[in-house]
Protein backbone atom coordinates (compact mmCIF):
# COMPACT_ATOMS: atom_id res chain seq x y z
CA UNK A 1 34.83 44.92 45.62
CA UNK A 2 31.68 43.46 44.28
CA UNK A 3 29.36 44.75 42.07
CA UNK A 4 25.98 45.87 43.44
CA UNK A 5 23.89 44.28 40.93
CA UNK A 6 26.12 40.59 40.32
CA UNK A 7 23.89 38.62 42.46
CA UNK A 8 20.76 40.09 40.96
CA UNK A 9 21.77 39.03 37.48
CA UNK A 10 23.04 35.25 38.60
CA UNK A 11 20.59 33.01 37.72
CA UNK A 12 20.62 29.67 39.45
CA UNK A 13 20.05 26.79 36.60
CA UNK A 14 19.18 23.66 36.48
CA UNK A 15 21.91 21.19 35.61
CA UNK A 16 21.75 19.73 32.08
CA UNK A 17 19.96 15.86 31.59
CA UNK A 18 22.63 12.98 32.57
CA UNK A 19 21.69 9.94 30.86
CA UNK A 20 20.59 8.32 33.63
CA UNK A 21 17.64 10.87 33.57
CA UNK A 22 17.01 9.73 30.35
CA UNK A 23 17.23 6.71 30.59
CA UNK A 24 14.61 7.09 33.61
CA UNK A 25 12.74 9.25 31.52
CA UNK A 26 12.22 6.73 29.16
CA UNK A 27 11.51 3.77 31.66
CA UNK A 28 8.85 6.43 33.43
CA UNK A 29 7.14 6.81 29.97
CA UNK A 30 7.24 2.87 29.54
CA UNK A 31 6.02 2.26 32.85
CA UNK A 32 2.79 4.90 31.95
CA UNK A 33 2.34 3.09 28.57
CA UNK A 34 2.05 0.01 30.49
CA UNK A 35 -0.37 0.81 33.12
CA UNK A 36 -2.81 2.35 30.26
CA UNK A 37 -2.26 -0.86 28.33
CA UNK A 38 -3.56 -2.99 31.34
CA UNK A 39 -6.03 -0.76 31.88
CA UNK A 40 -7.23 -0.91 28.10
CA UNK A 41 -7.40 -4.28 28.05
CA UNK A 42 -5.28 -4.68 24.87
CA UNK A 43 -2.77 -7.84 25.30
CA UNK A 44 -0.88 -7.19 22.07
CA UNK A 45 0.28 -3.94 22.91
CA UNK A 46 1.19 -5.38 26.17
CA UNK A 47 3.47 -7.77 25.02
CA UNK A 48 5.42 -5.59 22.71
CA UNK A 49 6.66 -3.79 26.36
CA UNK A 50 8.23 -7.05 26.74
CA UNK A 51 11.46 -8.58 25.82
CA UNK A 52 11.31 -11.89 23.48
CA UNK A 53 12.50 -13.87 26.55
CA UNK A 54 10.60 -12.37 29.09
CA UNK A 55 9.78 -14.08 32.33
CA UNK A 56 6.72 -13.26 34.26
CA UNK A 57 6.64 -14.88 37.81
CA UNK A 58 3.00 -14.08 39.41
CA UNK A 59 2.41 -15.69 42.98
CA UNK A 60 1.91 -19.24 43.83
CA UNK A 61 2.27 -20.35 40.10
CA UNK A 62 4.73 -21.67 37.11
CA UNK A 63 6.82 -19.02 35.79
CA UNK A 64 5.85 -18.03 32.33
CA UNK A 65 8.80 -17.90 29.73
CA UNK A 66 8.78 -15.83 26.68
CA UNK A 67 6.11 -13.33 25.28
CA UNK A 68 4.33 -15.38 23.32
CA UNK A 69 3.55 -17.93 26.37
CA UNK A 70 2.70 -14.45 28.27
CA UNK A 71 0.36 -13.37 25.81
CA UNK A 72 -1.09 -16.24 25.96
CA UNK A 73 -1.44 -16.70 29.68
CA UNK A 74 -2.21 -13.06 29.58
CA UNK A 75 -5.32 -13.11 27.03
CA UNK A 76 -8.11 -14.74 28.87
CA UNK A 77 -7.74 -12.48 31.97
CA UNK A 78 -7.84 -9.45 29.39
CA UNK A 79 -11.38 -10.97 28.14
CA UNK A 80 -12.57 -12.17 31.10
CA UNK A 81 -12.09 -8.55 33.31
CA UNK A 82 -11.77 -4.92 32.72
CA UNK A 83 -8.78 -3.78 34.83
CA UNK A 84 -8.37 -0.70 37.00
CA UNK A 85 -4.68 -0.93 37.45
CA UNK A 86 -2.28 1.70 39.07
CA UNK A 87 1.47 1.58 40.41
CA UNK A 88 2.52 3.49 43.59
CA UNK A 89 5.62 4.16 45.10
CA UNK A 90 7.93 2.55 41.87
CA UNK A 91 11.18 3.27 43.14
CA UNK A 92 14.02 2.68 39.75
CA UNK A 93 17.80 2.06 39.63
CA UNK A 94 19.47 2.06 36.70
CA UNK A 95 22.95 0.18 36.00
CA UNK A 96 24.13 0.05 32.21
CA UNK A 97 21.62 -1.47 29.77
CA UNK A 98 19.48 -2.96 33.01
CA UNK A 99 17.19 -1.28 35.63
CA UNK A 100 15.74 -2.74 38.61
CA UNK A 101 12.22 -1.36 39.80
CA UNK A 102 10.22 -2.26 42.81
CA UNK A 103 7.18 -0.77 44.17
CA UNK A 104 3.25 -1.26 45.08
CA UNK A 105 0.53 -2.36 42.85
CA UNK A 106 -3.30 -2.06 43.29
CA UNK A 107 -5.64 -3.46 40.68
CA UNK A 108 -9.43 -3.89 40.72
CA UNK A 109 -10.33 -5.94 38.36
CA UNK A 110 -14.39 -6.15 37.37
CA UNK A 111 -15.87 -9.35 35.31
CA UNK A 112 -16.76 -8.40 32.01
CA UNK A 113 -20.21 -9.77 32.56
CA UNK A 114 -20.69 -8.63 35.92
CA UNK A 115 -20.34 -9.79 39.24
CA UNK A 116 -18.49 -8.01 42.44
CA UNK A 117 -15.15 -6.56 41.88
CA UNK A 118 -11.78 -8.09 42.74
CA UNK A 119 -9.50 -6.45 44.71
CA UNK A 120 -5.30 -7.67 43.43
CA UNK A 121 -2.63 -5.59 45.95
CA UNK A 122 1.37 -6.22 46.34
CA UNK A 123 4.22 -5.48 45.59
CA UNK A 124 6.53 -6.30 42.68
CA UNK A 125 9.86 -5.94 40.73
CA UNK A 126 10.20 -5.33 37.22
CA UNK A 127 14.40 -6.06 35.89
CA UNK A 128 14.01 -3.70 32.63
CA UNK A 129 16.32 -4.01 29.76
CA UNK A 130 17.66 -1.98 27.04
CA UNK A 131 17.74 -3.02 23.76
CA UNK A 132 20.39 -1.79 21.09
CA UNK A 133 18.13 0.64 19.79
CA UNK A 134 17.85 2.28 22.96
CA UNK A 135 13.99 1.02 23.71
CA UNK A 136 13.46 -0.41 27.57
CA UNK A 137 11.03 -3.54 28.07
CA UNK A 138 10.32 -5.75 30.75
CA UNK A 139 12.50 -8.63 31.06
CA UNK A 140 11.36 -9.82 34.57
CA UNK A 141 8.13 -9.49 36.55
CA UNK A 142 7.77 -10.29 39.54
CA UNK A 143 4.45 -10.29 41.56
CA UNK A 144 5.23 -10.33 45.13
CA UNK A 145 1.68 -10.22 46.58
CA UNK A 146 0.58 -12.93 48.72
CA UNK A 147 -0.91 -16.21 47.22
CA UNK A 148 -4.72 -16.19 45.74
């Protein structure tokens, strides 16, 4: 015979952290930092959300190996425009000490000393790695927009 009051004092929880939710914890707060980087403008901070051996793959170009050769692809389109960057639908899998993202991308990006705006939409994946101290960075990007 049951109680009267049990199911009143059952409280449904919710189940403790795995460390996969960490883990995509931590690449969600990455992937924020990131977007308010662009957005800032600042190229230093940018590259230190990348591995030392990043590769960045934008459309109909070279790949660009390593963060220094990122930075410094990176730095004149930080001077020349102001970005208004944003990610949608990032959708994040997580396997060990790598996670694979992919999602949608919009960016507007406005000439410092004026002009009309640019408009910069696709899609992309980011491969994200772990480091030993636990940190995720970008090891991979890859801009799958069409061509410029």
């Amino acid at each position: 015979m049951l109680h009267s009051g049990a199911f009143n004092s059952f409280k449904m929880s919710k189940p403790p952290p795995t460390d996969i939710d960490r883990q995509l914890d931590e690449i969600r707060r990455v992937r924020r930092e990131w977007v308010h980087v662009v957005n800032s403008g600042d190229v230093d901070r940018y590259t230190k959300l990348l591995t030392r051996d990043a590769v960045w793959i934008p459309p109909g170009q070279p790949a660009v190996e390593g963060r220094k050769a990122i930075r410094d692809w990176l730095a004149p389109l930080f001077e020349e425009y102001s970005y208004d960057f944003a990610l949608k639908g990032s959708r994040v899998q997580v396997a060990g000490d790598w996670a694979v993202e992919r999602g949608a991308f919009r960016s507007s990006l406005q000439r410092r000393r004026g002009g009309a705006a640019e408009q910069h939409t696709g899609t992309y994946i980011v491969l994200w790695r772990q480091s030993e101290n636990g940190a995720w960075r970008i090891e991979r990007y890859i801009d799958g927009s069409p061509e410029a």
